[in-house]
C-alpha atoms as a PDB file:
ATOM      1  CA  UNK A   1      -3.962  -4.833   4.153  1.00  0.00           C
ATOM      2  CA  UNK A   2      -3.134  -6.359   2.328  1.00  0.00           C
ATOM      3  CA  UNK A   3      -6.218  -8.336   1.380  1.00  0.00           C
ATOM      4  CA  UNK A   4      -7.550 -11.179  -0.171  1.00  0.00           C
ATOM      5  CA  UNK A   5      -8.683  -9.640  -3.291  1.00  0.00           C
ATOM      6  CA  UNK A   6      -5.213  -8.299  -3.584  1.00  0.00           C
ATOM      7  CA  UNK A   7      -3.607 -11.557  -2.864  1.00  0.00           C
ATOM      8  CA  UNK A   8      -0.213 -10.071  -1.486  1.00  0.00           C
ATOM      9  CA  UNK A   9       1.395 -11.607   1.512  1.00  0.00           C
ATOM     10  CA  UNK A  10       3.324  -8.860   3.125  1.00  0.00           C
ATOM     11  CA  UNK A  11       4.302  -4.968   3.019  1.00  0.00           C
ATOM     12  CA  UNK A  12       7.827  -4.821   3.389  1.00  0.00           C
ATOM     13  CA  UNK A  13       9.667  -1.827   4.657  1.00  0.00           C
ATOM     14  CA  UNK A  14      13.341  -1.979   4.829  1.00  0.00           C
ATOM     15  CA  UNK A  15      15.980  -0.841   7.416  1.00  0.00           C
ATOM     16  CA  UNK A  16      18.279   2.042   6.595  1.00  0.00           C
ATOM     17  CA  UNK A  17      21.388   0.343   5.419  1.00  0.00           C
ATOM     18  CA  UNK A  18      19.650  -2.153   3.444  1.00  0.00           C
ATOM     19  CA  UNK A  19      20.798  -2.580  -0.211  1.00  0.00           C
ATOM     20  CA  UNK A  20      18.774  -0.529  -2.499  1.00  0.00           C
ATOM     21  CA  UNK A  21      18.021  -3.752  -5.254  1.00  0.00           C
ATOM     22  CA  UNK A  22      16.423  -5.712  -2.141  1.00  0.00           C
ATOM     23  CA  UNK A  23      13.359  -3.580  -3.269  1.00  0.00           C
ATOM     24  CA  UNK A  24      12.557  -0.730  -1.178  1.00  0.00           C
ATOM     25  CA  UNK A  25      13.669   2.614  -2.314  1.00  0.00           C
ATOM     26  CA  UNK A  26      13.433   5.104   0.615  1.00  0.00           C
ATOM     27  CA  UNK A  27      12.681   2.897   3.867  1.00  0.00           C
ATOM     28  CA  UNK A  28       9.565   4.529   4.553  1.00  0.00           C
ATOM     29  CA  UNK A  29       6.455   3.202   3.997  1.00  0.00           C
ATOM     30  CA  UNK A  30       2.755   5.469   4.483  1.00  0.00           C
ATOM     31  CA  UNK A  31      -0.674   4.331   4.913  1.00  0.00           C
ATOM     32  CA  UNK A  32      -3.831   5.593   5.346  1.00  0.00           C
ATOM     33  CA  UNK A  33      -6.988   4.599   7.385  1.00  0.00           C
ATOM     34  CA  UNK A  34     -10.477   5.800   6.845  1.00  0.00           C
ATOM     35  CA  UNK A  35     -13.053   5.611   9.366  1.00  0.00           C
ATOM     36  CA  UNK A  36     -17.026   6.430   8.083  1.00  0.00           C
ATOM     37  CA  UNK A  37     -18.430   9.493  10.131  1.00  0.00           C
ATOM     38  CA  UNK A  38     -20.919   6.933  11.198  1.00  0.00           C
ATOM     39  CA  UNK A  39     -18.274   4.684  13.527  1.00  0.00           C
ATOM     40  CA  UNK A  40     -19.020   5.753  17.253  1.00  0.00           C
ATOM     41  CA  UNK A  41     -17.050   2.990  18.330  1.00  0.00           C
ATOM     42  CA  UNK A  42     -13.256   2.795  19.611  1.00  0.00           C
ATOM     43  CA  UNK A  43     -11.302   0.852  16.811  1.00  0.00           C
ATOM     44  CA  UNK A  44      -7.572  -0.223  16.810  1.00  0.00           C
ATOM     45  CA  UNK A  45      -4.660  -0.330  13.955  1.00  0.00           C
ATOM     46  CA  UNK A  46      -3.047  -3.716  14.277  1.00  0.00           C
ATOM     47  CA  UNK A  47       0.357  -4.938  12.967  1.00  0.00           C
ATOM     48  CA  UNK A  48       0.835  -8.814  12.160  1.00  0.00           C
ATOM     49  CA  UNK A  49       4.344  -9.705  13.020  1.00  0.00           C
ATOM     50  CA  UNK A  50       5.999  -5.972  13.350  1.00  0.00           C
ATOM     51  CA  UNK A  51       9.353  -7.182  15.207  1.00  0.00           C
ATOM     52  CA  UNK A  52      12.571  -7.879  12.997  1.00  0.00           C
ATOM     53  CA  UNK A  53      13.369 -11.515  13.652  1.00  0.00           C
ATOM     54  CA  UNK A  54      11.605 -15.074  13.250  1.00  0.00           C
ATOM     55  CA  UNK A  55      10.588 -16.858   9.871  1.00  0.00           C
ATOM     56  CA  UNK A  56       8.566 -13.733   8.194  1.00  0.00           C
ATOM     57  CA  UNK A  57      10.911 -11.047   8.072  1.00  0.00           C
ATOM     58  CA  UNK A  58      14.354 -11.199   5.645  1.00  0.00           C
ATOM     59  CA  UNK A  59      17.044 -11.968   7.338  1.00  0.00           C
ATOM     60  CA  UNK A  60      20.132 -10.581   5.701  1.00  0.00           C
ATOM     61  CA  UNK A  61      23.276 -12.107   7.709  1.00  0.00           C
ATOM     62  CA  UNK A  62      21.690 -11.849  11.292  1.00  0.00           C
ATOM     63  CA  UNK A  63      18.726  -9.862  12.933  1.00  0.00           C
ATOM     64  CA  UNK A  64      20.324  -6.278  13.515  1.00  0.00           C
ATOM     65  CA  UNK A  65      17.079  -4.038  12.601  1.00  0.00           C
ATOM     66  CA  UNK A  66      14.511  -1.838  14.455  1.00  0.00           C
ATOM     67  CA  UNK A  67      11.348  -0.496  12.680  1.00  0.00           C
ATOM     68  CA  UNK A  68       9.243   2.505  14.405  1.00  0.00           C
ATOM     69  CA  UNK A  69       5.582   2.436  13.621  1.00  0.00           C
ATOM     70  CA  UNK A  70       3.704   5.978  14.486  1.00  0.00           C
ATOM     71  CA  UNK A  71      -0.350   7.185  14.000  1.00  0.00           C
ATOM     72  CA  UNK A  72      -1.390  10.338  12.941  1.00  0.00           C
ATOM     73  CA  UNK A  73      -4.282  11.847  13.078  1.00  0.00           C
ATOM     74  CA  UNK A  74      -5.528  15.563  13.237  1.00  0.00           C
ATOM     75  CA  UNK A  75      -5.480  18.437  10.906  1.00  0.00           C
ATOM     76  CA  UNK A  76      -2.882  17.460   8.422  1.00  0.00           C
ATOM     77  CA  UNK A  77      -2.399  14.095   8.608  1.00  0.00           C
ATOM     78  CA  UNK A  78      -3.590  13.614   5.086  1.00  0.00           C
ATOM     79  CA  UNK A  79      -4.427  17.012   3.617  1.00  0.00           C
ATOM     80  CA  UNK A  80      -0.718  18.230   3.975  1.00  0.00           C
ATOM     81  CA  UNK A  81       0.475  17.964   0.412  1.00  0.00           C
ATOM     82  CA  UNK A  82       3.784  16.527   1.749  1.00  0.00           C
ATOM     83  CA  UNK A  83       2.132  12.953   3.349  1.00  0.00           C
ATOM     84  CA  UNK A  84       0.828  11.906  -0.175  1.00  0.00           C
ATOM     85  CA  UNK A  85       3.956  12.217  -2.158  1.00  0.00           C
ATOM     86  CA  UNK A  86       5.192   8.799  -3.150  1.00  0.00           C
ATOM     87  CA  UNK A  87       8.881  10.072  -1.693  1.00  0.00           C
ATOM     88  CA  UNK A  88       8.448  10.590   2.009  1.00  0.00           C
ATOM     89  CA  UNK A  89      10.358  14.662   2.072  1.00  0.00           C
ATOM     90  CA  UNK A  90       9.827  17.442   4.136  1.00  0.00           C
ATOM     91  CA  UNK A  91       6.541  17.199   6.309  1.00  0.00           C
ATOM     92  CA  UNK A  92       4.970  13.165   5.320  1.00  0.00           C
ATOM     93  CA  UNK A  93       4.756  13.082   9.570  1.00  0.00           C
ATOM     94  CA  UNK A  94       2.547  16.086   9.594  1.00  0.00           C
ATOM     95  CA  UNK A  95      -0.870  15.845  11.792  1.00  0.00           C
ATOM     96  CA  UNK A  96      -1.115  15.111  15.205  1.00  0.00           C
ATOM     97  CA  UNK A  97       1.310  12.081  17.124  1.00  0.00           C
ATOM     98  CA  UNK A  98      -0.876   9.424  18.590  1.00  0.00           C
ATOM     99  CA  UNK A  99       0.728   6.995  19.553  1.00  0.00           C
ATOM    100  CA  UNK A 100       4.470   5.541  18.388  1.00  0.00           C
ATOM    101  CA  UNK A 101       6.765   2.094  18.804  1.00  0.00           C
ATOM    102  CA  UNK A 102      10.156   0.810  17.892  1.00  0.00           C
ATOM    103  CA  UNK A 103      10.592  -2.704  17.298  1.00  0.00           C
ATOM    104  CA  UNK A 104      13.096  -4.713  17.323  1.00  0.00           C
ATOM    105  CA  UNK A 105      14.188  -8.336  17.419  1.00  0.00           C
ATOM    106  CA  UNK A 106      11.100  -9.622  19.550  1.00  0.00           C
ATOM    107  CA  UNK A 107       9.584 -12.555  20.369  1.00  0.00           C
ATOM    108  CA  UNK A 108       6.831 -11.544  22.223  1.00  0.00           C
ATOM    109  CA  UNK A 109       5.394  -9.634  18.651  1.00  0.00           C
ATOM    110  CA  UNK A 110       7.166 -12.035  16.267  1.00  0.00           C
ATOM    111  CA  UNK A 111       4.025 -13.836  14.122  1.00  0.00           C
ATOM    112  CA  UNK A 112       1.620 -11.963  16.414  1.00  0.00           C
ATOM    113  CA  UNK A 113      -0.109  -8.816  16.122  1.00  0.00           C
ATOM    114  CA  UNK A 114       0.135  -5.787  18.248  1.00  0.00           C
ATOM    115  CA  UNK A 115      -2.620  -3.196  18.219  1.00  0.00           C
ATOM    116  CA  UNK A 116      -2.534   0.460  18.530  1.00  0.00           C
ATOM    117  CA  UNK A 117      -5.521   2.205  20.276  1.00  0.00           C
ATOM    118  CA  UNK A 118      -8.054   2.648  21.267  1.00  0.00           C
ATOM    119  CA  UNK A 119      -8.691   5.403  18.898  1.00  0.00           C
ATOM    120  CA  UNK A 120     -11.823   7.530  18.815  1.00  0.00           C
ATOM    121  CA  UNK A 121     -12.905   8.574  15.057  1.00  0.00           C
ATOM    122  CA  UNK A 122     -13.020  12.717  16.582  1.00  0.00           C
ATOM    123  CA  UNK A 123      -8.805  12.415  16.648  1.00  0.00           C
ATOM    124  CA  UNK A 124      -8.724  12.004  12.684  1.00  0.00           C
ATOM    125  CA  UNK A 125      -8.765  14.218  10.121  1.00  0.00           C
ATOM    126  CA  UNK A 126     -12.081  14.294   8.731  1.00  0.00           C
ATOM    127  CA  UNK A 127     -12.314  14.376   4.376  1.00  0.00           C
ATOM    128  CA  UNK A 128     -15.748  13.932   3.495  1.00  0.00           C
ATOM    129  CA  UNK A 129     -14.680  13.365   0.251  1.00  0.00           C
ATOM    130  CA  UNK A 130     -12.710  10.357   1.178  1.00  0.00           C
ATOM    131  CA  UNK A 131     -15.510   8.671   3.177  1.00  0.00           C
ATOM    132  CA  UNK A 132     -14.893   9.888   6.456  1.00  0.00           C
ATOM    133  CA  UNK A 133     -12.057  10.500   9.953  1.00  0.00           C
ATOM    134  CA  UNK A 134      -8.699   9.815   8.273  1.00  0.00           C
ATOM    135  CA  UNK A 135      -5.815   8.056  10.253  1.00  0.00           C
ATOM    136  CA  UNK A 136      -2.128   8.119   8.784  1.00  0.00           C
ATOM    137  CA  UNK A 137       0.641   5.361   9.964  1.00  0.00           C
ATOM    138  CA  UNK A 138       4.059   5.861   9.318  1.00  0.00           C
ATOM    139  CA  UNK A 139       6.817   3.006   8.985  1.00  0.00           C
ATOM    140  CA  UNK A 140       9.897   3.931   9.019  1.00  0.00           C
ATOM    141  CA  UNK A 141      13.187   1.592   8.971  1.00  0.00           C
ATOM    142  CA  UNK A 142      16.060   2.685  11.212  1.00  0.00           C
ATOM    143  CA  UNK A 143      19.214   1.195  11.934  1.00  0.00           C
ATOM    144  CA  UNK A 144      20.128  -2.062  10.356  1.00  0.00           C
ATOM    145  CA  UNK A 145      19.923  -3.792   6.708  1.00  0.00           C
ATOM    146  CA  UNK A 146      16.755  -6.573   7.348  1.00  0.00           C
ATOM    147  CA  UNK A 147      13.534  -6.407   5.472  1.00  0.00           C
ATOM    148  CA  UNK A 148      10.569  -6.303   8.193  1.00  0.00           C
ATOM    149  CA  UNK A 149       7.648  -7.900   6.371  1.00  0.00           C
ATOM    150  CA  UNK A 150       4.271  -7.443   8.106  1.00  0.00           C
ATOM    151  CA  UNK A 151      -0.038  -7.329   7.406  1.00  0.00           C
ATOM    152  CA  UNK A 152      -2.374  -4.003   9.112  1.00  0.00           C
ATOM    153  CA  UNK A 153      -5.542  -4.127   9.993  1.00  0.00           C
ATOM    154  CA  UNK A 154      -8.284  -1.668  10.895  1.00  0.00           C
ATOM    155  CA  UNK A 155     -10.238  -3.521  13.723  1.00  0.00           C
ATOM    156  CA  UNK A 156     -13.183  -2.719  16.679  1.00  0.00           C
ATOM    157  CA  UNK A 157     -11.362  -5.388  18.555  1.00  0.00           C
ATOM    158  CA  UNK A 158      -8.380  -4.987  20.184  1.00  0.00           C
ATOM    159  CA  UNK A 159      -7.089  -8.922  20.307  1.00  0.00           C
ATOM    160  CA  UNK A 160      -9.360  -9.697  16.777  1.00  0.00           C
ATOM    161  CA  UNK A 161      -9.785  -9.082  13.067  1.00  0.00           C
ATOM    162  CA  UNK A 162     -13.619  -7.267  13.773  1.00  0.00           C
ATOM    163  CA  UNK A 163     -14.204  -5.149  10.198  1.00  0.00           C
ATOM    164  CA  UNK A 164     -15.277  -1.540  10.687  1.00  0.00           C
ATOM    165  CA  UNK A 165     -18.119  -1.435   8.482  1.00  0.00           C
ATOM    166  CA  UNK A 166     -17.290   1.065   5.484  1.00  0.00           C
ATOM    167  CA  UNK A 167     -13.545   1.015   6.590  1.00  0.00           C
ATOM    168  CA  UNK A 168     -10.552   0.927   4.207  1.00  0.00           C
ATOM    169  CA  UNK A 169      -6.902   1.752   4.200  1.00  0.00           C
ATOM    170  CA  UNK A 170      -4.888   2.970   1.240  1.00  0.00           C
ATOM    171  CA  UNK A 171      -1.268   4.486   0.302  1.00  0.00           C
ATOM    172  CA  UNK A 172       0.198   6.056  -2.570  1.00  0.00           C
ATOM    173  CA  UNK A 173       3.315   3.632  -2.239  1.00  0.00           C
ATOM    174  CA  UNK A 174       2.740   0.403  -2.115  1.00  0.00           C
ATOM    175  CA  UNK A 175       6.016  -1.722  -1.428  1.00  0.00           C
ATOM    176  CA  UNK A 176       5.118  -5.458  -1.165  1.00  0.00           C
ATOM    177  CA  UNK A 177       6.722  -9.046  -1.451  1.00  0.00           C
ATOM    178  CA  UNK A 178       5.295 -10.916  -4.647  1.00  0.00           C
ATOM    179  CA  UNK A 179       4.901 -14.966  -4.209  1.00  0.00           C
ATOM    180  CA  UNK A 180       7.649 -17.104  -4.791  1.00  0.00           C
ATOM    181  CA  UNK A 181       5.111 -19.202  -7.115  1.00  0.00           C
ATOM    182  CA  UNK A 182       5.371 -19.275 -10.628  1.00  0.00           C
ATOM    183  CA  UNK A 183       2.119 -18.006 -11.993  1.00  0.00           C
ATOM    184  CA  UNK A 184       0.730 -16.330  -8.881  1.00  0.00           C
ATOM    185  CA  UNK A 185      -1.052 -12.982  -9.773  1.00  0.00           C
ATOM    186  CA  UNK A 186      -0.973  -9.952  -6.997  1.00  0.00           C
ATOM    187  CA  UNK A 187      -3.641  -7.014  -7.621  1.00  0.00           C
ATOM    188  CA  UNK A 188      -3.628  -3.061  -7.069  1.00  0.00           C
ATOM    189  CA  UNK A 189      -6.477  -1.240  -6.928  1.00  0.00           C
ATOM    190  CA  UNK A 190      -6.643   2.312  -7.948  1.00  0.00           C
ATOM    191  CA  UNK A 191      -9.660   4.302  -8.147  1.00  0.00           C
ATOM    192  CA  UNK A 192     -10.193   6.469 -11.416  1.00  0.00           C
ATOM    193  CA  UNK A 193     -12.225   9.894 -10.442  1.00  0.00           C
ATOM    194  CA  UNK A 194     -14.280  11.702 -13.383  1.00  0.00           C
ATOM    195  CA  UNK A 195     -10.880  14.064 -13.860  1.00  0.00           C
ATOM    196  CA  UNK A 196      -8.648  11.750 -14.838  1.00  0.00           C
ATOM    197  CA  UNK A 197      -7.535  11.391 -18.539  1.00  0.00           C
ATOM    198  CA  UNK A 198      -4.029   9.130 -18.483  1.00  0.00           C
ATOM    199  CA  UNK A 199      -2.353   7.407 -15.502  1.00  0.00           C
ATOM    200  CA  UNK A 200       1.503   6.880 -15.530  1.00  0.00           C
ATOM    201  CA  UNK A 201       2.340   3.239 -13.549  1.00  0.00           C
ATOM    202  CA  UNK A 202       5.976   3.749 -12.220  1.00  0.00           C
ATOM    203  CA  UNK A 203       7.215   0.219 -10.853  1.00  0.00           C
ATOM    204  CA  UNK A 204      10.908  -0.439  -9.314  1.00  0.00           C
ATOM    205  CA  UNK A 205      12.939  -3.383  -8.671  1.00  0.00           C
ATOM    206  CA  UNK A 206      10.602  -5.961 -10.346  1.00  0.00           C
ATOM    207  CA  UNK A 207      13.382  -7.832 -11.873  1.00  0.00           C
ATOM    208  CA  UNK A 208      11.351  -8.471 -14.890  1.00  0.00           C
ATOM    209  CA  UNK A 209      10.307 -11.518 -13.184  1.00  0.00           C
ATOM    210  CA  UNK A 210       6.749 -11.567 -15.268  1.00  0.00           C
ATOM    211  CA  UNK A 211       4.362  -9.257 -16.622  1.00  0.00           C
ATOM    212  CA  UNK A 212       2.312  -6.229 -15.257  1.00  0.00           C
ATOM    213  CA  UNK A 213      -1.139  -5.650 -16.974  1.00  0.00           C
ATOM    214  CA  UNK A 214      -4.364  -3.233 -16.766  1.00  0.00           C
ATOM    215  CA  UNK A 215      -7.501  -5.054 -16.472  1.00  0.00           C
ATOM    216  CA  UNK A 216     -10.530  -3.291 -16.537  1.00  0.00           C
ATOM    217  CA  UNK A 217     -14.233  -2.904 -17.725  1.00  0.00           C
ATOM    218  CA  UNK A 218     -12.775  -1.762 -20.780  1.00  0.00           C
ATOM    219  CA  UNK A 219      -9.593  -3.231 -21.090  1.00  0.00           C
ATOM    220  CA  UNK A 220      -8.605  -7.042 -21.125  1.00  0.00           C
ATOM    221  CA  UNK A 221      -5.051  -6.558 -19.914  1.00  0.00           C
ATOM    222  CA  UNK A 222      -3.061  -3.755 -21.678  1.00  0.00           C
ATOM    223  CA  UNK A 223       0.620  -4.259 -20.643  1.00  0.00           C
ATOM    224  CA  UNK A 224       2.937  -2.567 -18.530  1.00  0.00           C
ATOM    225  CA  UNK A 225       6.164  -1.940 -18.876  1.00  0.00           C
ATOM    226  CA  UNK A 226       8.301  -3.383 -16.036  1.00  0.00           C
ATOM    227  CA  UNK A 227      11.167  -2.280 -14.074  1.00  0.00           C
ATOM    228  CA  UNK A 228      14.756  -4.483 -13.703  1.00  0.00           C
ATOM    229  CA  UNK A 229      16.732  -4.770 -10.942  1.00  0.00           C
ATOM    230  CA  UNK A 230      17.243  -1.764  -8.652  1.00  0.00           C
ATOM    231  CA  UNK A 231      15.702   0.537 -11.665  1.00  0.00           C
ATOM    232  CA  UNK A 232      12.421   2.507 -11.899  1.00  0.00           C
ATOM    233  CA  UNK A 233      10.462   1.988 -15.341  1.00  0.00           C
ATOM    234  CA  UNK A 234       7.079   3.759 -16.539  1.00  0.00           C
ATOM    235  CA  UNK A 235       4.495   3.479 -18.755  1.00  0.00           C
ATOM    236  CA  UNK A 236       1.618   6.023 -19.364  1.00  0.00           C
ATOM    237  CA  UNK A 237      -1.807   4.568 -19.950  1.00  0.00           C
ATOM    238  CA  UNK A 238      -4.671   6.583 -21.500  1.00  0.00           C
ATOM    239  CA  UNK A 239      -8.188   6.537 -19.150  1.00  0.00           C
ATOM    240  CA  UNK A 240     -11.196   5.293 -21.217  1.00  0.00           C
ATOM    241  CA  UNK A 241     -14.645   6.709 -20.185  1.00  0.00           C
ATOM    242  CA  UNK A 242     -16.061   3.236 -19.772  1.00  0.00           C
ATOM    243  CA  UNK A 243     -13.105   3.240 -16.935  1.00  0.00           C
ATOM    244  CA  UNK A 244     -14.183   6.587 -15.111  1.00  0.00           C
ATOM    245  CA  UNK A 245     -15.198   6.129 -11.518  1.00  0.00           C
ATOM    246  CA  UNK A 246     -14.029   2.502 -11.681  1.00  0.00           C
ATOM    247  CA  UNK A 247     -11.312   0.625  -9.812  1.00  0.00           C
ATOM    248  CA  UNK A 248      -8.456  -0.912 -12.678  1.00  0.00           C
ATOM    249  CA  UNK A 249      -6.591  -3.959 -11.549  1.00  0.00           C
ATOM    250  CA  UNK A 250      -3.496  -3.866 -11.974  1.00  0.00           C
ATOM    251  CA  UNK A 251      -1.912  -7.643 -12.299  1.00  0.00           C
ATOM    252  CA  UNK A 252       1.598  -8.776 -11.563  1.00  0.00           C
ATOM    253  CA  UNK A 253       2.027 -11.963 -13.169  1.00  0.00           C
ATOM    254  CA  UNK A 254       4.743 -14.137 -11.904  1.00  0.00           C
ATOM    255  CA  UNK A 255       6.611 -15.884 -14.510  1.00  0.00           C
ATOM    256  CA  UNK A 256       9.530 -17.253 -13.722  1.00  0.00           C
ATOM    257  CA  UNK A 257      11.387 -18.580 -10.345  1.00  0.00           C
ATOM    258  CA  UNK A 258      12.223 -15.188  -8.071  1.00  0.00           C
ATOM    259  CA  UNK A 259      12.691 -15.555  -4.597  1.00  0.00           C
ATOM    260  CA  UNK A 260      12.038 -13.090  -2.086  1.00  0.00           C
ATOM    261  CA  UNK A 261      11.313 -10.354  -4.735  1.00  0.00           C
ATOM    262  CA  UNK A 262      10.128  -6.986  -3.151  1.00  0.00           C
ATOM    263  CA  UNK A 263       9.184  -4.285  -5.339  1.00  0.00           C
ATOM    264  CA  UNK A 264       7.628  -0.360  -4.963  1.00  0.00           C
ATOM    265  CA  UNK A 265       4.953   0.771  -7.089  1.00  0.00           C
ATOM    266  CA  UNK A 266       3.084   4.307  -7.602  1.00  0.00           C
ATOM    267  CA  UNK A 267       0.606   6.050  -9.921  1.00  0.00           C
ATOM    268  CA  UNK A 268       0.300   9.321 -11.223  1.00  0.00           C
ATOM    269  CA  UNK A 269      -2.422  11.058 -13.303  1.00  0.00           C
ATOM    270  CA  UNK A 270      -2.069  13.226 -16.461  1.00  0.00           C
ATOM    271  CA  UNK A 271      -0.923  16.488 -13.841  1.00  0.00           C
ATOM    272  CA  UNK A 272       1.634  14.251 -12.350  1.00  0.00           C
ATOM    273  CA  UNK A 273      -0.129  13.799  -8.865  1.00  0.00           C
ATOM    274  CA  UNK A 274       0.163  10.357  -6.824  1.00  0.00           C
ATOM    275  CA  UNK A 275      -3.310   8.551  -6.805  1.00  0.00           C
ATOM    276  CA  UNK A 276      -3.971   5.828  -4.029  1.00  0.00           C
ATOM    277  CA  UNK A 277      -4.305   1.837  -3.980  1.00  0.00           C
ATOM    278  CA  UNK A 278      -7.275   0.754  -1.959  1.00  0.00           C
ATOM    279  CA  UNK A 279      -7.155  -2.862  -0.157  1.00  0.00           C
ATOM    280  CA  UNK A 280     -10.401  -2.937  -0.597  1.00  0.00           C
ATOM    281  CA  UNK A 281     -11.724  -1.734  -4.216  1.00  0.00           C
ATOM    282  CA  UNK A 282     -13.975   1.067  -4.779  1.00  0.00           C
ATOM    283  CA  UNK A 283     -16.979  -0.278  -6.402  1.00  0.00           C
ATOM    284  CA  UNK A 284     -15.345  -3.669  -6.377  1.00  0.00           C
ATOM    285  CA  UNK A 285     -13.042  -5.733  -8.462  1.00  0.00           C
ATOM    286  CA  UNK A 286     -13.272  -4.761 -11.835  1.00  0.00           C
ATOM    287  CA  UNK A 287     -14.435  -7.344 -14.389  1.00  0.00           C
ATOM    288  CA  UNK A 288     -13.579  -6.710 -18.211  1.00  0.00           C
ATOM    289  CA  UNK A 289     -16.736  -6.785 -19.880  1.00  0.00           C
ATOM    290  CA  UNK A 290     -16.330  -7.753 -24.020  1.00  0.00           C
ATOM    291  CA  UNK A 291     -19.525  -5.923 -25.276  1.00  0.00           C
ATOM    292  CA  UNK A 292     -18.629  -3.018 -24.322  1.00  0.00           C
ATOM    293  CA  UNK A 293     -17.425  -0.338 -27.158  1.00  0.00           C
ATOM    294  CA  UNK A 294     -14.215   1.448 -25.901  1.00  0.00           C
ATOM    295  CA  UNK A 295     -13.877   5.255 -26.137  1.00  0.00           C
ATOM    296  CA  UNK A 296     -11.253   7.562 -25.060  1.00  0.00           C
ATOM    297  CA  UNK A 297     -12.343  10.068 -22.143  1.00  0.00           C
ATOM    298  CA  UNK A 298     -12.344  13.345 -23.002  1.00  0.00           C
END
């Protein structure tokens, strides 16, 4: 994560003293891992480049930033109402502590990755519903005003990108860099369930640098509103039944020269509750197909 079919570079999570319009809201960033029931196999949750310091990370006056990186797994680590809220309040660490590390200004990790693990899939949270053992990792900035910018990756090898078959890893706040290049498009990839009737696309610190769209099976790209600098915006989008159990992509569209633009962006249904991105879509990119006769879902 982020992946090719999302064509991000990095996550970005901020340290605490870091100017709000830089594009992170709250300094914490959450992410979720799901490993099938099937895996029998240790795995690992890597970090690409998880120091603050070198040529990735922002660099706002001098290097003074440390970012703590923790896995959870257990009872809790997911179902606990409090880790899926788009603001990190009250108990987003719950679960069981696996393993946790600060980083700093560090060569030894700078443009490398670091793994966590080994992890067996028995110390998740299993949700059946979700496709398996569920693994939680919390970033957190601390002290200092630097953006760390960094990749994860759910691996069977501790020093290599291995896939774990019918693995994926998803949040309910995704913060992200967009390109500096004028036209690039990132994706998001939410998953629509049979319940859902509208979605509401909250976006911050975009700095109206382009345009935002829905593309779908039954939508071509229906436009979203965007958010200006250091402001939330949001737009509510009604859920077509040719969209139901689907993945939407939503587009950022680059259109004019913004460097170094961070932004945060979470969904909602129609009862107000977050719904995840997945790195890798459920069901697979969407593809908007013409013949097909739109109807509302009921």
């Amino acid at each position: 994560m982020p992946s090719v079919e999302e064509n991000i570079s990095y996550l970005v999570t901020f340290s605490k003293s870091a100017d709000k319009t830089w594009g992170d809201d709250d300094n914490i960033q959450i992410y979720f891992f799901t490993v099938p029931e099937a895996v029998k196999v240790p795995f690992y949750i890597r970090v690409f480049d998880p120091d603050n310091g070198g040529t990735i990370d922002e660099n706002r006056g001098g290097f003074n930033s440390k970012t703590k990186f923790s896995v959870y797994g257990g009872i809790g680590a997911h179902s606990n109402q409090d880790a899926v809220k788009p603001d990190p309040v009250r108990n987003y660490k719950s679960g069981v502590l696996l393993n946790t590390k600060t980083f700093g200004e560090d060569k030894t990790t700078d443009n490398k990755w670091f793994s966590f693990g080994p992890f067996n899939s028995l110390e998740g949270e299993l949700q059946p519903e979700l496709g398996g053992y569920i693994f939680k990792l919390v970033v957190e900035g601390l002290e200092g005003d630097d953006g760390n910018l960094y990749k994860l990756s759910l691996s069977s090898d501790k020093s290599n990108d291995v896939k774990l078959e019918g693995g994926n890893v998803f949040t309910y706040e995704y913060c992200f860099r967009t390109s500096d290049l004028e036209l690039n498009t990132c994706h998001l990839y939410p998953f629509v369930s049979k319940d859902i009737t509208a979605i509401k696309v909250n976006t911050y610190d975009y700095d109206e640098e382009g345009i935002i769209r829905i593309v779908s099976r039954a939508k071509k790209g229906e436009e979203i509103q965007p958010s200006g600098d250091g402001k939330w915006d949001a737009s509510i989008h009604k859920i077509l039944a040719e969209e139901i159990n689907t993945s939407l992509d939503i587009q950022f569209i680059k259109r004019k020269p913004v460097h170094n633009n961070n932004i945060v962006v979470y969904l909602t249904n129609q009862y107000g509750v977050a719904m995840p991105f997945y790195t890798a879509p459920i069901g697979g990119v969407p593809k908007y197909k013409s013949g097909l006769k739109a109807t509302k879902s009921k």
